[in-house]
N, C-alpha and C. Protein backbone atom coordinates (compact mmCIF):
# COMPACT_ATOMS: atom_id res chain seq x y z
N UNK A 1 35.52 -13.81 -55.57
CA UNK A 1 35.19 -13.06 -54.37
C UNK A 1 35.88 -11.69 -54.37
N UNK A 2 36.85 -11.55 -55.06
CA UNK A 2 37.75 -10.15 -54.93
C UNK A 2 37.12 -9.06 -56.18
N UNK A 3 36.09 -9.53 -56.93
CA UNK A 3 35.92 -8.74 -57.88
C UNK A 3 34.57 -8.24 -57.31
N UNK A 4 33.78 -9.01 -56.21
CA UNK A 4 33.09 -8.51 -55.41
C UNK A 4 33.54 -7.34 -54.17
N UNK A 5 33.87 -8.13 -53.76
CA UNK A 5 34.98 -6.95 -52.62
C UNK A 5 35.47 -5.49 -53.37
N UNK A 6 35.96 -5.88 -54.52
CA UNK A 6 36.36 -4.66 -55.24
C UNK A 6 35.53 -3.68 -56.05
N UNK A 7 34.64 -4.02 -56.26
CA UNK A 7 33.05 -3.47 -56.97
C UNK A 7 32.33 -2.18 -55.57
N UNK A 8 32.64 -3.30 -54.45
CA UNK A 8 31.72 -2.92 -53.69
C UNK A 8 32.55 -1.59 -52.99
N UNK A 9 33.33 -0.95 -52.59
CA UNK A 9 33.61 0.37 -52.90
C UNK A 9 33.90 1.29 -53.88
N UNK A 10 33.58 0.97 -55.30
CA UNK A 10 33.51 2.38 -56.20
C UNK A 10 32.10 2.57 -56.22
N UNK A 11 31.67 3.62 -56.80
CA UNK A 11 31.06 4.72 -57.31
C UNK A 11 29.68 3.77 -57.93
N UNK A 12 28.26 4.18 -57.38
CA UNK A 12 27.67 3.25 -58.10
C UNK A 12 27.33 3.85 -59.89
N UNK A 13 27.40 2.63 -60.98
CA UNK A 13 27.11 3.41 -61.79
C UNK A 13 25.43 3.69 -62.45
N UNK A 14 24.76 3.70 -61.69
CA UNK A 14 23.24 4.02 -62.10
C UNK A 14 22.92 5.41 -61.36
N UNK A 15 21.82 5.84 -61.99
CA UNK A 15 21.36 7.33 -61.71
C UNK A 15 19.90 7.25 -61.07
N UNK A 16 19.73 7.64 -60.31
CA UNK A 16 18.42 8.70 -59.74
C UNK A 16 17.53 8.87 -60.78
N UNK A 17 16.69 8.46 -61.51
CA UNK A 17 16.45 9.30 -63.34
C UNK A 17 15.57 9.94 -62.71
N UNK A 18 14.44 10.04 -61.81
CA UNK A 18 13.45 11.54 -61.66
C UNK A 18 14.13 12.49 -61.34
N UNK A 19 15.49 12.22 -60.25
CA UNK A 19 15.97 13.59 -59.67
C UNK A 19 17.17 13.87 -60.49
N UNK A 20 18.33 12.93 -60.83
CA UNK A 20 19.25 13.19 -61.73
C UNK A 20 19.16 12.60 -63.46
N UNK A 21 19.34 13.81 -64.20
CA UNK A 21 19.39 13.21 -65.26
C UNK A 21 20.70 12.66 -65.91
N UNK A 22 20.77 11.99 -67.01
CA UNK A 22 22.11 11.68 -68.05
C UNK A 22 22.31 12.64 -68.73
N UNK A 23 23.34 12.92 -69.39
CA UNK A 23 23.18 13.87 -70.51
C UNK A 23 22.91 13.16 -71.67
N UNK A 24 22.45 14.13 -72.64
CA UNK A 24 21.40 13.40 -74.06
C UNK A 24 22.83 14.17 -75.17
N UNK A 25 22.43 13.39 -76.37
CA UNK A 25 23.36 13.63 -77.71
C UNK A 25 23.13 14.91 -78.25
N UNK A 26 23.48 15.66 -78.62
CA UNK A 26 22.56 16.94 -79.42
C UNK A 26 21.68 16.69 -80.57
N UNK A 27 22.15 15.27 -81.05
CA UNK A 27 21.37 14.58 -82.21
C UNK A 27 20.24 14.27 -81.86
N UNK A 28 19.74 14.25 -80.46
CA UNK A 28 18.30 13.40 -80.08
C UNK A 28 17.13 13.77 -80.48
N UNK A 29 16.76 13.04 -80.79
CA UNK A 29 14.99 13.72 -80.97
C UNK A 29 14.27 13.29 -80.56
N UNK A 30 13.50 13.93 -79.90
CA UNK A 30 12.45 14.47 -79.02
C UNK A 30 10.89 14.73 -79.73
N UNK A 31 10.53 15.43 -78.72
CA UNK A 31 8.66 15.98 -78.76
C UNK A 31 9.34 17.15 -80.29
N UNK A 32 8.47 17.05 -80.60
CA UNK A 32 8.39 18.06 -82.08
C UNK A 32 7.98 19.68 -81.67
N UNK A 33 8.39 20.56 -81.98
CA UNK A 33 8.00 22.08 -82.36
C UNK A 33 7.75 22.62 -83.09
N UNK A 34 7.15 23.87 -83.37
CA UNK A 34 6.91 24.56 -84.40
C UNK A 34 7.57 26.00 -84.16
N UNK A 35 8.72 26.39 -84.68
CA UNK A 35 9.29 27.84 -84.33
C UNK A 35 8.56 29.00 -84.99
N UNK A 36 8.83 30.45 -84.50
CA UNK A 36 8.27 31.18 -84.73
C UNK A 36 9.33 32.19 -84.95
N UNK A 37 9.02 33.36 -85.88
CA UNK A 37 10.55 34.22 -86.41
C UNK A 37 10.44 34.94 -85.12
N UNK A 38 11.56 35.67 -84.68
CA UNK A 38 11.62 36.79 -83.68
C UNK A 38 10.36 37.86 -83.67
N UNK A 39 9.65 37.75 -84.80
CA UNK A 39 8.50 39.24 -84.97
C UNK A 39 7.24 38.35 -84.42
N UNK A 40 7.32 37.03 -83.76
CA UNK A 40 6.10 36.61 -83.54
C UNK A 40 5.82 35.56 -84.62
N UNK A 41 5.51 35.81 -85.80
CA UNK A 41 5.23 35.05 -86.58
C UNK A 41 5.52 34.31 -86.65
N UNK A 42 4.57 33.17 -87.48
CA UNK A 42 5.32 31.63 -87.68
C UNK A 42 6.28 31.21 -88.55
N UNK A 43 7.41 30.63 -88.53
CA UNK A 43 7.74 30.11 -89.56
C UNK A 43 7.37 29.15 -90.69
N UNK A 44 6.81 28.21 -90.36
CA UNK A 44 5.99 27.34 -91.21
C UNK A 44 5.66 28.38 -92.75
N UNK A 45 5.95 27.69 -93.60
CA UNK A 45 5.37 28.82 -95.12
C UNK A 45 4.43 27.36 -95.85
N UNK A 46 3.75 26.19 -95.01
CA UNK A 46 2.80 25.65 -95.47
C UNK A 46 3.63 24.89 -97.38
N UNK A 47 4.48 24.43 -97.37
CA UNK A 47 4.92 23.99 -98.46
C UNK A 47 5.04 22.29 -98.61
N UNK A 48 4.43 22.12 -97.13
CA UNK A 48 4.30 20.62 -96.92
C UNK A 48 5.27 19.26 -97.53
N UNK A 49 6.45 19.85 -97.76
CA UNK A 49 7.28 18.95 -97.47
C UNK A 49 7.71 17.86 -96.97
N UNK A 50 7.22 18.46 -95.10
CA UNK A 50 7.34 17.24 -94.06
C UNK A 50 6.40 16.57 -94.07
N UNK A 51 5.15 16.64 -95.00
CA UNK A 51 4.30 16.38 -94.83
C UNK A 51 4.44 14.82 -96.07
N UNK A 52 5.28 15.45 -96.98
CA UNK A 52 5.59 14.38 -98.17
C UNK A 52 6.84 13.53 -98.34
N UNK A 53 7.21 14.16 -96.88
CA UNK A 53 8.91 13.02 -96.67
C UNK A 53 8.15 12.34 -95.44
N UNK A 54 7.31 12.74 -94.45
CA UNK A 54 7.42 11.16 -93.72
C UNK A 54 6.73 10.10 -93.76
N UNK A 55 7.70 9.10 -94.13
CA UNK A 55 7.55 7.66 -93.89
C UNK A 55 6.05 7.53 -93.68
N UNK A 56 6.48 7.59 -92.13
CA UNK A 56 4.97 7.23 -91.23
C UNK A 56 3.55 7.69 -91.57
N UNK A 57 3.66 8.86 -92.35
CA UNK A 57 2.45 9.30 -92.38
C UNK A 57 1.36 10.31 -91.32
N UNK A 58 2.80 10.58 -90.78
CA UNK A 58 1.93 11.05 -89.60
C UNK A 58 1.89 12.66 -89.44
N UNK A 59 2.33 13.15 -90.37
CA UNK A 59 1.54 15.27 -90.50
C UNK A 59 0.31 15.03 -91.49
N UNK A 60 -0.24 16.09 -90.91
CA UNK A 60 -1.44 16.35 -91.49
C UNK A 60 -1.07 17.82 -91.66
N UNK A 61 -1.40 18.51 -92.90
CA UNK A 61 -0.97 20.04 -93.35
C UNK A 61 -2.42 20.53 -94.51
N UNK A 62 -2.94 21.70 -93.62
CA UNK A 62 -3.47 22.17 -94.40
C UNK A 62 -3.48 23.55 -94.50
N UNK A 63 -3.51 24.11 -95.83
CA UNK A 63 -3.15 25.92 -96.09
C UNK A 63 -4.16 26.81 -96.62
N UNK A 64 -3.89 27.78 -96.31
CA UNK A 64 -4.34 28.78 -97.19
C UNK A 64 -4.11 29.85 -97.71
N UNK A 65 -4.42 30.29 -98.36
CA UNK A 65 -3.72 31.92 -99.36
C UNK A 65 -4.09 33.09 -98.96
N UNK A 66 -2.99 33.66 -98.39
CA UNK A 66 -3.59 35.20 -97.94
C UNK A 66 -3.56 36.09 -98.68
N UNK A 67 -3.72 37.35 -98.13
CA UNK A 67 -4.36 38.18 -99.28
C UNK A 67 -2.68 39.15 -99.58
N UNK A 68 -1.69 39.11 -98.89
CA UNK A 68 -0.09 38.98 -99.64
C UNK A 68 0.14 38.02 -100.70
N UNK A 69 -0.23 36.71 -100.90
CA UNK A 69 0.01 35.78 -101.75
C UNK A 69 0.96 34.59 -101.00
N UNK A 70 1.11 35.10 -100.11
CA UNK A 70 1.79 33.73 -99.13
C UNK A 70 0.84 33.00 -98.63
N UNK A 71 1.46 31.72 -98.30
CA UNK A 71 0.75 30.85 -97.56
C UNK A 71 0.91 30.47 -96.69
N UNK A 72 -0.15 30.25 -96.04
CA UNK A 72 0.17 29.81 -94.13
C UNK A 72 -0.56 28.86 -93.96
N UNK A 73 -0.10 27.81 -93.02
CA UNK A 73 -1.12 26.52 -92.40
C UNK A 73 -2.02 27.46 -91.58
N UNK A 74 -3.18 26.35 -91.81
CA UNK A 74 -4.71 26.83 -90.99
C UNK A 74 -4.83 25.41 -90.13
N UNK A 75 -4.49 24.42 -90.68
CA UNK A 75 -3.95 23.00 -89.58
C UNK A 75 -2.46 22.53 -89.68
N UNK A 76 -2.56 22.25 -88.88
CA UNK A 76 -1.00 21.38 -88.60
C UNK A 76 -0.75 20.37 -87.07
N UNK A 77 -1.27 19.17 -87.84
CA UNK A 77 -1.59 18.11 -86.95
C UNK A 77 -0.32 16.86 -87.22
N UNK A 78 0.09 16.25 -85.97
CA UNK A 78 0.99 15.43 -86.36
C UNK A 78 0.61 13.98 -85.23
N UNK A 79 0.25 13.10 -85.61
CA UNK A 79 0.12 11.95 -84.60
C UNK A 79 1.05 11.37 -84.15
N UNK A 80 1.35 11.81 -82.84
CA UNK A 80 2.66 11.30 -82.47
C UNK A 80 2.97 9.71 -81.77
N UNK A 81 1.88 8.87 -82.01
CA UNK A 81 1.41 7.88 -82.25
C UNK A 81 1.74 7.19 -83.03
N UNK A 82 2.01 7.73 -84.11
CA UNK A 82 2.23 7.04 -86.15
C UNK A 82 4.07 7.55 -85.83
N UNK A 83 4.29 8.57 -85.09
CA UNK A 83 5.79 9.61 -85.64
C UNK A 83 6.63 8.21 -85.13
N UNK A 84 7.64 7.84 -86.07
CA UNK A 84 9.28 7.17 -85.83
C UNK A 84 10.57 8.11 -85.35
N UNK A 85 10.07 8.90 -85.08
CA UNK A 85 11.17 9.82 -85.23
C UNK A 85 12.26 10.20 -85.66
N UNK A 86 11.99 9.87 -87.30
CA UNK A 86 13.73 9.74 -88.22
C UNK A 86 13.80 11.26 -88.00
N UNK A 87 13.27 12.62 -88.09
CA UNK A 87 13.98 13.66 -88.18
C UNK A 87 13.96 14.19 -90.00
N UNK A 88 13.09 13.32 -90.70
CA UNK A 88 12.91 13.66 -92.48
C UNK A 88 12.32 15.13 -91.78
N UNK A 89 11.73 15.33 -91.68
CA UNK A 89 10.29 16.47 -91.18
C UNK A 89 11.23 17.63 -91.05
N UNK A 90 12.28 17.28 -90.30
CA UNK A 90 13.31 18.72 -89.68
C UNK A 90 14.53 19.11 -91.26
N UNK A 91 14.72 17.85 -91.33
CA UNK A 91 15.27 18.10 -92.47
C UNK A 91 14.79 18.63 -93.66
N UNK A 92 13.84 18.09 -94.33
CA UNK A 92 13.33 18.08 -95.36
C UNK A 92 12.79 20.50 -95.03
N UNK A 93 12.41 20.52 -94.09
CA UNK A 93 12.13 22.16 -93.88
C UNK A 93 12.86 23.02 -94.12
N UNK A 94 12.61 23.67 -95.29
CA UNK A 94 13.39 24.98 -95.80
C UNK A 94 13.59 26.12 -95.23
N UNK A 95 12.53 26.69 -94.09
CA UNK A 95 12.90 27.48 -92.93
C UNK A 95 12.86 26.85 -91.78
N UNK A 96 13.20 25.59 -91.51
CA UNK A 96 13.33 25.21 -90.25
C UNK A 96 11.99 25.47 -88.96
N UNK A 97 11.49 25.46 -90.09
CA UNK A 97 9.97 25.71 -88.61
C UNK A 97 9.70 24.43 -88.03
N UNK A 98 9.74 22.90 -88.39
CA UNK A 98 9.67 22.27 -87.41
C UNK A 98 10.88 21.44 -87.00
N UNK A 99 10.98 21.52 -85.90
CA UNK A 99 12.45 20.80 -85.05
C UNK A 99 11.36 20.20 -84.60
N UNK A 100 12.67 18.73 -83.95
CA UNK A 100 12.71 18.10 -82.88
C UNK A 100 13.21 18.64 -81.79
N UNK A 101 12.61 18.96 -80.46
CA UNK A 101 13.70 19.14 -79.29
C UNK A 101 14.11 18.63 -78.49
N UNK A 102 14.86 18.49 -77.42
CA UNK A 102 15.41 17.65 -76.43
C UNK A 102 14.72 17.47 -75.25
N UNK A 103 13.06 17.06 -75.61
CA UNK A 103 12.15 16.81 -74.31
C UNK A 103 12.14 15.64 -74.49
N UNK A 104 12.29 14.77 -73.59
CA UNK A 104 11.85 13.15 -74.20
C UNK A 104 10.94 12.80 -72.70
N UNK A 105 10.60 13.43 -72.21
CA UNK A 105 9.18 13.53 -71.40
C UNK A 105 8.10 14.00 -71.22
N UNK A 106 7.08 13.51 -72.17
CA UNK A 106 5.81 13.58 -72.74
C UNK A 106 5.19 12.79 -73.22
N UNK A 107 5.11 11.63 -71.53
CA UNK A 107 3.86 10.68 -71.35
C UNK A 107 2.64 11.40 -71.14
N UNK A 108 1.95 10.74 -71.86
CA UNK A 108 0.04 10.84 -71.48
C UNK A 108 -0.60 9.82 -71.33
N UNK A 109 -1.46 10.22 -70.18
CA UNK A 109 -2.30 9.31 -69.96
C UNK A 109 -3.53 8.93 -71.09
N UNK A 110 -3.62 9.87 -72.47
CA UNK A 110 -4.80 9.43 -73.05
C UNK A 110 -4.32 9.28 -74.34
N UNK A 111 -4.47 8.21 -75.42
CA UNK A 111 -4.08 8.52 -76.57
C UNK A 111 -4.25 9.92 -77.01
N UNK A 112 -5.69 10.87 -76.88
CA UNK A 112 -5.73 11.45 -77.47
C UNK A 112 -4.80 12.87 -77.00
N UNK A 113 -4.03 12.85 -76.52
CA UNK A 113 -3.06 14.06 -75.77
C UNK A 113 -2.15 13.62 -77.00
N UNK A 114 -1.80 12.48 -77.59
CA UNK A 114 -0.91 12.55 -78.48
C UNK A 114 -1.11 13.42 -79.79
N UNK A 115 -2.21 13.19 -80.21
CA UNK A 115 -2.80 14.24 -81.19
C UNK A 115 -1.95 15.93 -81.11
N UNK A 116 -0.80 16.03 -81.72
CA UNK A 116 -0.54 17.63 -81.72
C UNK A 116 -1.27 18.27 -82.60
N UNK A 117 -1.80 19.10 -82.36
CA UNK A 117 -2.47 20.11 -83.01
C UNK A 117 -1.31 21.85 -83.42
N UNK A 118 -1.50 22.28 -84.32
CA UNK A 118 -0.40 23.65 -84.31
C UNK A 118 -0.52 24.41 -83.34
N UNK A 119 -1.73 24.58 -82.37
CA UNK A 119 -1.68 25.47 -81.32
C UNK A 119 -0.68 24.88 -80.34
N UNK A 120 -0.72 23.46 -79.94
CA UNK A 120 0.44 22.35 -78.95
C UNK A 120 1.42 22.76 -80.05
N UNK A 121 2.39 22.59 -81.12
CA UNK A 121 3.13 22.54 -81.54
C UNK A 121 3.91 23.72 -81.12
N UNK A 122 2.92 25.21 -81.15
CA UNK A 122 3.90 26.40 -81.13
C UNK A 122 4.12 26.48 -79.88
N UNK A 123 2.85 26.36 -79.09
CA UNK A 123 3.17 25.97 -77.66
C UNK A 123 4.82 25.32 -77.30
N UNK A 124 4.99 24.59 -77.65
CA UNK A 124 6.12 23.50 -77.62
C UNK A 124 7.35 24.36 -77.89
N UNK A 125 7.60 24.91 -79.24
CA UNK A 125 8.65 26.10 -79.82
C UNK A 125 8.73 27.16 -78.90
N UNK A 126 7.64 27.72 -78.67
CA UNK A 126 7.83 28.83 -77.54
C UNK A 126 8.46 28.72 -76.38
N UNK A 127 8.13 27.17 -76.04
CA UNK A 127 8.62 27.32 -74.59
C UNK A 127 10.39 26.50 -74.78
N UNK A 128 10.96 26.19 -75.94
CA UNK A 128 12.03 25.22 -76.07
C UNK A 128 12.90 26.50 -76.95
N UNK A 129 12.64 27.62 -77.51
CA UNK A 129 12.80 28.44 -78.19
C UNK A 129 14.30 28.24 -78.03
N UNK A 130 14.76 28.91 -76.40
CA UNK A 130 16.17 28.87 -76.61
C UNK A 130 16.41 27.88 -76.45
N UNK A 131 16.26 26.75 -75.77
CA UNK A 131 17.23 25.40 -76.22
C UNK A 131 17.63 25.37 -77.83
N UNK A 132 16.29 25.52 -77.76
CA UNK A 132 16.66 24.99 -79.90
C UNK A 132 17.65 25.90 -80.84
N UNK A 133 17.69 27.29 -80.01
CA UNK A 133 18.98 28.11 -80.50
C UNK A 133 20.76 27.58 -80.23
N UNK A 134 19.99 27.34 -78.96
CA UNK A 134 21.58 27.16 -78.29
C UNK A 134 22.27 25.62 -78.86
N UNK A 135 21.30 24.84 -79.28
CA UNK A 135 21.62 23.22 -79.46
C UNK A 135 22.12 23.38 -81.33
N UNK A 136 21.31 24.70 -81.88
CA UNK A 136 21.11 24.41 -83.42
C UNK A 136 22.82 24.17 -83.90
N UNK A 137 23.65 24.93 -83.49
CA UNK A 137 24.96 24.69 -84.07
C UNK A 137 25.82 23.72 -83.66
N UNK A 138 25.37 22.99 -82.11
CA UNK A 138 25.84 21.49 -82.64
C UNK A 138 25.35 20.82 -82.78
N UNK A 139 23.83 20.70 -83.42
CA UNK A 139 23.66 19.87 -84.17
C UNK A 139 23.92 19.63 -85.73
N UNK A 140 24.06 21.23 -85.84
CA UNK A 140 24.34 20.92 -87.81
C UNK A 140 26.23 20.77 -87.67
N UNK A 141 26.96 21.04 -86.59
CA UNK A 141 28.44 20.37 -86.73
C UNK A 141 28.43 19.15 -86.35
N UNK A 142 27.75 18.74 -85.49
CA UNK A 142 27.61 17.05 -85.77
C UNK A 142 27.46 16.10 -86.91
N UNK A 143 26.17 16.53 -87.04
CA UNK A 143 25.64 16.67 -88.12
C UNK A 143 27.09 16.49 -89.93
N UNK A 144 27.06 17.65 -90.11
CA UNK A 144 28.22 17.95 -90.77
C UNK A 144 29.43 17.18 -90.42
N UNK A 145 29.81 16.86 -89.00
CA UNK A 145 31.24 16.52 -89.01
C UNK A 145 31.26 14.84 -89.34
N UNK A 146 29.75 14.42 -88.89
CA UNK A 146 29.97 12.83 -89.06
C UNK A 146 29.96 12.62 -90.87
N UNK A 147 29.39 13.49 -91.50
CA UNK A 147 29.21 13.48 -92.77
C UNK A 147 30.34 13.40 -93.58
N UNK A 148 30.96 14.37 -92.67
CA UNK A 148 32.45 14.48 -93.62
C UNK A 148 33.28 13.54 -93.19
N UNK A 149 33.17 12.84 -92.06
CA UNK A 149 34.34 11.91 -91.78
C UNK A 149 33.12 10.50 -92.53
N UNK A 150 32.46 10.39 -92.89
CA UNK A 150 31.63 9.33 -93.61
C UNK A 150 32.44 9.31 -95.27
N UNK A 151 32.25 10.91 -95.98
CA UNK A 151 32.51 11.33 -97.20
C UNK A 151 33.85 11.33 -97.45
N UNK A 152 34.67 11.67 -96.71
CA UNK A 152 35.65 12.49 -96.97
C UNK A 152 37.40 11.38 -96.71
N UNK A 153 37.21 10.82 -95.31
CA UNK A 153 37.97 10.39 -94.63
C UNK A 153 37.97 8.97 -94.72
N UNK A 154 38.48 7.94 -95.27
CA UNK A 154 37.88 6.71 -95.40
C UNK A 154 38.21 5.76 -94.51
N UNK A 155 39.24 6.15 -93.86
CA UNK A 155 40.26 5.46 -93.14
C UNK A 155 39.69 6.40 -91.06
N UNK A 156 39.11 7.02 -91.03
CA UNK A 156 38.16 7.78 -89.94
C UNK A 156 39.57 7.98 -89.18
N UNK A 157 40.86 9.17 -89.86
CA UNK A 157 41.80 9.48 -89.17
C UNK A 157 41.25 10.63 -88.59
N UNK A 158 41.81 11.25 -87.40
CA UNK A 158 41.47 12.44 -86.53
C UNK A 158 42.17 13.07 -87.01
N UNK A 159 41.39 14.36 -87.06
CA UNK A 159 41.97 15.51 -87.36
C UNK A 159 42.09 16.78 -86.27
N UNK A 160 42.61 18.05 -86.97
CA UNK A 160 42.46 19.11 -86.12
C UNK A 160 41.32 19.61 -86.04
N UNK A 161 40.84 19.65 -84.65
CA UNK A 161 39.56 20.52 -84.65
C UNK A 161 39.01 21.65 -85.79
N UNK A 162 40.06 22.94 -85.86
CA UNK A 162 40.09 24.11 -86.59
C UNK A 162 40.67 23.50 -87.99
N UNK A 163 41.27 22.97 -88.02
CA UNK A 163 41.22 22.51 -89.90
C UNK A 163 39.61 21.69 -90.19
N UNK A 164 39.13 20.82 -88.99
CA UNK A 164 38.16 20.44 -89.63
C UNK A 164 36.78 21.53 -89.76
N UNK A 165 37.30 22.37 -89.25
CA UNK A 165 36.09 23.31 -89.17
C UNK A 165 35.99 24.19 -90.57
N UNK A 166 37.67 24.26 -90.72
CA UNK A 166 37.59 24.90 -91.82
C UNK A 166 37.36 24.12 -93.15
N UNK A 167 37.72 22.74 -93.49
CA UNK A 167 37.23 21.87 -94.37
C UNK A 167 35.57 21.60 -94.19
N UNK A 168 34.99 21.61 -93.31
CA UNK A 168 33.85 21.85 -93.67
C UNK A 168 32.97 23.11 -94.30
N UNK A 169 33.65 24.13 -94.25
CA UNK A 169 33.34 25.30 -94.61
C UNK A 169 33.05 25.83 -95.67
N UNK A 170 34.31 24.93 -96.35
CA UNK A 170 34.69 24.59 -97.69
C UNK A 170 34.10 23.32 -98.25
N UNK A 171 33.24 22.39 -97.30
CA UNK A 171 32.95 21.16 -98.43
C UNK A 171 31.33 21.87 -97.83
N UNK A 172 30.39 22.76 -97.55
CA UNK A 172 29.16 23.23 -97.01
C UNK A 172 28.39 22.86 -98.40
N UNK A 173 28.80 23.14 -99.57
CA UNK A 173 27.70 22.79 -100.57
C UNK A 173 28.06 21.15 -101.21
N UNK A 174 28.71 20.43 -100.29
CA UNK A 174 28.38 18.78 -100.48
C UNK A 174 27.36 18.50 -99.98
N UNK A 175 27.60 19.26 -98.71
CA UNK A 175 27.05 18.51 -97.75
C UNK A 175 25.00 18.84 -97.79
N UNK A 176 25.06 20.02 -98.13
CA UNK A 176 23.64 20.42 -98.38
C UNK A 176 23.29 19.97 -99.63
């Protein structure tokens, strides 16, 4: 009876979730984007990578050759239906044109809303643009720091913040 009595004046611990949110990991992944360089343009250079690391099967990439000799997607479809969301796709990208971002609200009512198409994708980048700036450096020190205390540290002793910043600095081509 006293652990009742005593419960029943603290703090409740559940949230509001429409009106208050939790905070999320910087690691999370989310609805997918497609970034675009500062000049407008896309990043995507169509080398389909993500297209040959995921699992699931779920990008569809198709290109073509312009008259520079670069290549650009003319589709870029991803069923987010089929997507697991390991994050190969973000990784595996040599200019980082597609992220995951930190929306994880994007129910639809129709299967076919799941269907991203590249016009929804940039859509998506455009409007997450700066999150995905502001989140990018802790996610690759996360990223990085769990790596190095995985690689490096066997015994997972704590260190100094600024030494570990600087040992990573110095272990950057392990880790890539």
């Amino acid at each position: 009876m006293w652990i009742v009595i005593e419960n029943f004046f603290r703090p409740p611990y559940t949230i509001m979730y429409p009106f208050e949110k939790g905070p999320l990991s910087p690691r999370f992944r989310g609805e997918h984007a497609l970034r675009r360089y500062p000049s407008g343009e896309e990043r995507c250079i169509a080398c389909k990578l993500c297209e040959a690391i995921c699992p699931a099967q779920a990008i569809t990439i198709e290109s073509e050759v312009r008259m520079d000799g670069s290549r650009r997607t003319t589709k870029y479809d991803i069923d987010m239906t089929k997507c697991i969301y390991c994050g190969f796709c973000q990784e595996a990208c040599p200019v980082d044109a597609i992220v995951e971002t930190q929306n994880q609200e994007f129910s639809t009512e129709t299967r076919e809303e799941l269907l991203y198409n590249k016009e929804k994708l940039l859509a998506n980048g455009d409007r997450a643009e700066a999150e995905i700036a502001a989140n990018m450096h802790d996610i690759l020190f996360v990223c990085r720091y769990d790596y190095y205390v995985a690689r490096f540290t066997p015994f997972l002793f704590f260190k100094d913040p600024d030494r570990l910043t600087d040992d990573l600095l110095i272990a950057d081509h392990v880790y890539r």
